[in-house]
N, C-alpha and C. Protein backbone atom coordinates (compact mmCIF):
# COMPACT_ATOMS: atom_id res chain seq x y z
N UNK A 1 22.50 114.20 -73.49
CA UNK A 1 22.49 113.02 -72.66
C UNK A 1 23.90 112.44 -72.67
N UNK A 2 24.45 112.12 -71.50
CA UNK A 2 25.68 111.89 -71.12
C UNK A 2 25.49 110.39 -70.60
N UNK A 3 26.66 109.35 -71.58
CA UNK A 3 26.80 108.15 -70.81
C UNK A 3 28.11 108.02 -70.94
N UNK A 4 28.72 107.16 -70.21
CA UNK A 4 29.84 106.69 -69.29
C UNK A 4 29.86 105.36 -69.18
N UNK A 5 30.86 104.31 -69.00
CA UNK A 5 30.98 103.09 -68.16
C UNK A 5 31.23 103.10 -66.62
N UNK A 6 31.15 102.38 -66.34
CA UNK A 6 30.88 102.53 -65.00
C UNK A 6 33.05 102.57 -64.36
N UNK A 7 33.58 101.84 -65.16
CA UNK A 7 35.02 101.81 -65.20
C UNK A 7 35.38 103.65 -65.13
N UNK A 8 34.97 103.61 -66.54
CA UNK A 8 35.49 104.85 -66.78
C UNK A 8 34.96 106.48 -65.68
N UNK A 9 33.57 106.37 -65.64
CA UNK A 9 33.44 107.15 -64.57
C UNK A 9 34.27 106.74 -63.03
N UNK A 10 34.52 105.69 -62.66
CA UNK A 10 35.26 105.24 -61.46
C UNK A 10 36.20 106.02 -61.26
N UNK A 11 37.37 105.98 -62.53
CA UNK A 11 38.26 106.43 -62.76
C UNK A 11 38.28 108.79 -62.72
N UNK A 12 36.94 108.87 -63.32
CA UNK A 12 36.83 110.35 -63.11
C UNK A 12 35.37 110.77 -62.54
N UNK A 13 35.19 110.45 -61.29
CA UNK A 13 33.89 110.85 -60.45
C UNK A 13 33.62 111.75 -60.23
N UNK A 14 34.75 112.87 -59.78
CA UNK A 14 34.43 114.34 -59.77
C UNK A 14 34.17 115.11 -60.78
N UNK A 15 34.42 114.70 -62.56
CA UNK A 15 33.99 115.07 -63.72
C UNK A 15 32.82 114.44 -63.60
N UNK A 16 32.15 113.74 -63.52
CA UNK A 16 31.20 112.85 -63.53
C UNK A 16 30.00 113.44 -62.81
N UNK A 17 29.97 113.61 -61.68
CA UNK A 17 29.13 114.58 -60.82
C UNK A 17 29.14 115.71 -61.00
N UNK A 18 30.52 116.97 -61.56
CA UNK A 18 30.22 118.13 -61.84
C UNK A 18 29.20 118.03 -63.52
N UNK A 19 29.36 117.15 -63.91
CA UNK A 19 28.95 117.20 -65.51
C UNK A 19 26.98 117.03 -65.23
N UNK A 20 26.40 116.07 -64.23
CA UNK A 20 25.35 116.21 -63.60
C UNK A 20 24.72 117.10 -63.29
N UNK A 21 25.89 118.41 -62.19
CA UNK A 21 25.45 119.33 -61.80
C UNK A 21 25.44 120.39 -62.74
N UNK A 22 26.23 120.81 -63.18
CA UNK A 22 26.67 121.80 -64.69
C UNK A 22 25.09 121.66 -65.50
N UNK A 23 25.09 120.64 -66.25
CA UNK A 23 24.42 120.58 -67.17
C UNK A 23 23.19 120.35 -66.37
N UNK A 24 22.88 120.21 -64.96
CA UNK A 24 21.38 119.38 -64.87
C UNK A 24 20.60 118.66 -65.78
N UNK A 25 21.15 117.45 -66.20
CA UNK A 25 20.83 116.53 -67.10
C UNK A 25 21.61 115.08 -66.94
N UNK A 26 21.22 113.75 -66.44
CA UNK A 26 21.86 112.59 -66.07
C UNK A 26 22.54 112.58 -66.45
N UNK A 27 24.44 111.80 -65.91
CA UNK A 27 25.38 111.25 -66.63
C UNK A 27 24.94 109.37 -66.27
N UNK A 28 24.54 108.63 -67.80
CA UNK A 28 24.42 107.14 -67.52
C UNK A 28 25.26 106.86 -67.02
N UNK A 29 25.45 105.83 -66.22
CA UNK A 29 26.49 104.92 -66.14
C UNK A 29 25.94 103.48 -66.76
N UNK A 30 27.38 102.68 -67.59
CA UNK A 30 26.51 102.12 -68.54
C UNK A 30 27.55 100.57 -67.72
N UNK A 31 27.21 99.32 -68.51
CA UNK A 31 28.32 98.26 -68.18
C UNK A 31 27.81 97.77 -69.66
N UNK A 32 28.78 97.43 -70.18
CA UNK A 32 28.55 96.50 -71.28
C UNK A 32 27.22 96.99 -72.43
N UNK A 33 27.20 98.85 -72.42
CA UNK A 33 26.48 99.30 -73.52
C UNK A 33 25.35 99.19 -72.66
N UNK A 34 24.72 98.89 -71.47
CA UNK A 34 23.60 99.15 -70.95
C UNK A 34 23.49 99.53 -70.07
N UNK A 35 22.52 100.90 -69.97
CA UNK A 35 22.40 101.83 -68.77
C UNK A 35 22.19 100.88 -67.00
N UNK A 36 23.14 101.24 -66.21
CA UNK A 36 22.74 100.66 -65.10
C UNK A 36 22.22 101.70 -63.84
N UNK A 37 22.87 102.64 -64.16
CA UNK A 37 21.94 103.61 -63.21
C UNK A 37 22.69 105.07 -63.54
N UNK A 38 22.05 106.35 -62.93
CA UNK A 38 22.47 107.58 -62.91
C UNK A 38 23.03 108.51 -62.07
N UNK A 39 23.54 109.38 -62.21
CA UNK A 39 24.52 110.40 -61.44
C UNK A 39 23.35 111.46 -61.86
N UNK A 40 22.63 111.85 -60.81
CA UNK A 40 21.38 113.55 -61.53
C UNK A 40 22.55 114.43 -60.14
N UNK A 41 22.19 115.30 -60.30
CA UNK A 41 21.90 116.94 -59.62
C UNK A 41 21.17 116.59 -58.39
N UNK A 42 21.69 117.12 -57.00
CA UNK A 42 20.72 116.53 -55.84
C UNK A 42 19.41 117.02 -56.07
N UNK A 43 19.47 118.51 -56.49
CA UNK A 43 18.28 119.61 -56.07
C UNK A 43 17.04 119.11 -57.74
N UNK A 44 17.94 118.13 -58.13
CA UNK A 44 17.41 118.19 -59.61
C UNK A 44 16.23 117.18 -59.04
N UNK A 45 16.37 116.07 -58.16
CA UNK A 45 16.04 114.80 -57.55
C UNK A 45 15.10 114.98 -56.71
N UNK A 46 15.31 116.51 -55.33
CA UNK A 46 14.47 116.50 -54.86
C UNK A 46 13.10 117.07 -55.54
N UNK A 47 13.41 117.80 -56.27
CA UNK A 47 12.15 118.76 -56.79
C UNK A 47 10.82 117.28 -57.29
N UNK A 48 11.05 116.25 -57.75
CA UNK A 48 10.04 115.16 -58.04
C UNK A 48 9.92 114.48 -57.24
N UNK A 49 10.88 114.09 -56.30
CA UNK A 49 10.49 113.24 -54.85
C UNK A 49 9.55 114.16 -53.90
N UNK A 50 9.86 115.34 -53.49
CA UNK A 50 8.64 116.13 -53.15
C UNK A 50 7.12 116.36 -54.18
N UNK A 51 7.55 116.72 -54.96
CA UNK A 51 5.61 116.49 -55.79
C UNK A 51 5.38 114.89 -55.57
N UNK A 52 6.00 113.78 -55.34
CA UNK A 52 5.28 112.89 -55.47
C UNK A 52 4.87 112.73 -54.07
N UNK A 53 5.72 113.23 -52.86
CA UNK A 53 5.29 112.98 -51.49
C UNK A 53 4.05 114.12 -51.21
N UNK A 54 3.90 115.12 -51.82
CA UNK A 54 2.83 116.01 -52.13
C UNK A 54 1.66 115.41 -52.63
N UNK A 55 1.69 114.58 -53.89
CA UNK A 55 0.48 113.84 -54.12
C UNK A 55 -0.18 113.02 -53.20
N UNK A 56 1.03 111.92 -53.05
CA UNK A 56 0.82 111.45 -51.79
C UNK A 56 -0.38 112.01 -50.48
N UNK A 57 0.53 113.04 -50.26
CA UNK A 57 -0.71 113.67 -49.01
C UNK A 57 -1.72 114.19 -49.50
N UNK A 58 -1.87 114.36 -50.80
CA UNK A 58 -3.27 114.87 -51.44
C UNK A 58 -3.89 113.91 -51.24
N UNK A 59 -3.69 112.78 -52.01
CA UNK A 59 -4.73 111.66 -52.00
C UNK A 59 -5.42 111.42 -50.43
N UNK A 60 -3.84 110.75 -49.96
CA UNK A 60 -4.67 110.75 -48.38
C UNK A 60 -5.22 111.24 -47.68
N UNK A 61 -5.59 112.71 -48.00
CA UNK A 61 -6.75 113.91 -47.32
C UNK A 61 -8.13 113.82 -47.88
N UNK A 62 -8.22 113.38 -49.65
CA UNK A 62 -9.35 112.98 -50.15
C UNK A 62 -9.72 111.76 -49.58
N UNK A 63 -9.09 110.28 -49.00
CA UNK A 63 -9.75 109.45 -48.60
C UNK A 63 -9.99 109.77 -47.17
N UNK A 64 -9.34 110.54 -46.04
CA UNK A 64 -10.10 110.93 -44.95
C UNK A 64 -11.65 112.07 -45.61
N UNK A 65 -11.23 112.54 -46.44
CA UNK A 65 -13.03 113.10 -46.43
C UNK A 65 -13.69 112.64 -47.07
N UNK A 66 -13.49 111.45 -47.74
CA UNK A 66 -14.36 110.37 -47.96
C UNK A 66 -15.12 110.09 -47.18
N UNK A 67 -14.29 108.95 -46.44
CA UNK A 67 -14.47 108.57 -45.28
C UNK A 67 -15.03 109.37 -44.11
N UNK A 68 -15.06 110.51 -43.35
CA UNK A 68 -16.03 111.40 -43.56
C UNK A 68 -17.21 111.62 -43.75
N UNK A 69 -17.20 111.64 -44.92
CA UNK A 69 -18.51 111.98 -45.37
C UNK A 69 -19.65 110.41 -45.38
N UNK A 70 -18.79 109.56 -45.67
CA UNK A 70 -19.31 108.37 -45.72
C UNK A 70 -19.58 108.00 -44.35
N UNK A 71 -18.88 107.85 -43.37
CA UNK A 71 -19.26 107.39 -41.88
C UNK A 71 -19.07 108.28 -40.80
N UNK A 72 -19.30 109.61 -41.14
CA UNK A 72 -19.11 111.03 -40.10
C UNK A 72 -18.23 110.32 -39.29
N UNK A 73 -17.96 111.50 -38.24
CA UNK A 73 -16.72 111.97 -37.27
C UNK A 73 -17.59 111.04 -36.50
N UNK A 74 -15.98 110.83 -35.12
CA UNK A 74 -16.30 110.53 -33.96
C UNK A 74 -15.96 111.49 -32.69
N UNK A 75 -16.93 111.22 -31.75
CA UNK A 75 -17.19 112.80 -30.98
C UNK A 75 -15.40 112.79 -29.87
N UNK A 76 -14.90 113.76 -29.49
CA UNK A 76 -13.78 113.63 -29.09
C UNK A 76 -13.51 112.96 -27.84
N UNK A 77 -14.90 113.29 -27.04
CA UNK A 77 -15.03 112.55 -26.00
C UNK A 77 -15.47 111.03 -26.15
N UNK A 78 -15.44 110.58 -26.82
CA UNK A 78 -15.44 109.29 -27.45
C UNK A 78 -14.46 108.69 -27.89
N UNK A 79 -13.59 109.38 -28.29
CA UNK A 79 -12.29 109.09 -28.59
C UNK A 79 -11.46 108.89 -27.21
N UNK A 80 -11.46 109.76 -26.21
CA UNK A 80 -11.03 110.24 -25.20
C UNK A 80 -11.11 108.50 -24.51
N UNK A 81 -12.72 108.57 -24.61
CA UNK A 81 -12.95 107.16 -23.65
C UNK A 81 -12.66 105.96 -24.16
N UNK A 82 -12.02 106.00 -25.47
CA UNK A 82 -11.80 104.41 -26.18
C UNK A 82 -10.25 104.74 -25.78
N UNK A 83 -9.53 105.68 -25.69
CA UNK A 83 -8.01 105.53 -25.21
C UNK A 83 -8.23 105.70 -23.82
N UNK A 84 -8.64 105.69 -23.07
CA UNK A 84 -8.82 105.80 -21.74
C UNK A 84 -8.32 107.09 -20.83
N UNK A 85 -8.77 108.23 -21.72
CA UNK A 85 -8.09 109.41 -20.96
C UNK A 85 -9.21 110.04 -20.74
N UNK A 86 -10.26 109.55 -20.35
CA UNK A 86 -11.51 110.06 -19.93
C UNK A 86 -11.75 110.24 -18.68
């Protein structure tokens, strides 16, 4: 685990981001001994922002077949005639 000030990384950003990517493992950036945020790996970032937008659409497919099952479909031509393309 890699921390930094936020000064001092300023000063070397391109060490700073290769040390992210290299190691795939955060460089902190710190102010005054406390972490204020991180430098990750892009590909390191997407890999958990996708499983969570993945869960995401999981869930929301279990509450359409909830829902479903709880108050069945509506017929298409019914649909058709509540938007008015009937």
């Amino acid at each position: 685990m890699i921390e930094i000030s936020v000064s001092a990384a300023r000063s070397r950003l391109a060490d700073v981001i290769d040390d992210a990517r290299v190691h795939h493992a955060p460089v902190f950036l710190t102010r005054r001994g406390r972490r204020l945020a991180a430098v990750i790996d892009a590909e390191d970032l997407e890999r958990p922002t996708e499983a969570a937008e993945d869960l995401e659409d999981i869930k929301a497919a279990e509450a359409a077949r909830a829902e479903v099952a709880e108050h069945g479909t509506i017929p298409w031509d019914e649909v058709k005639a509540d938007l008015g393309l009937a």
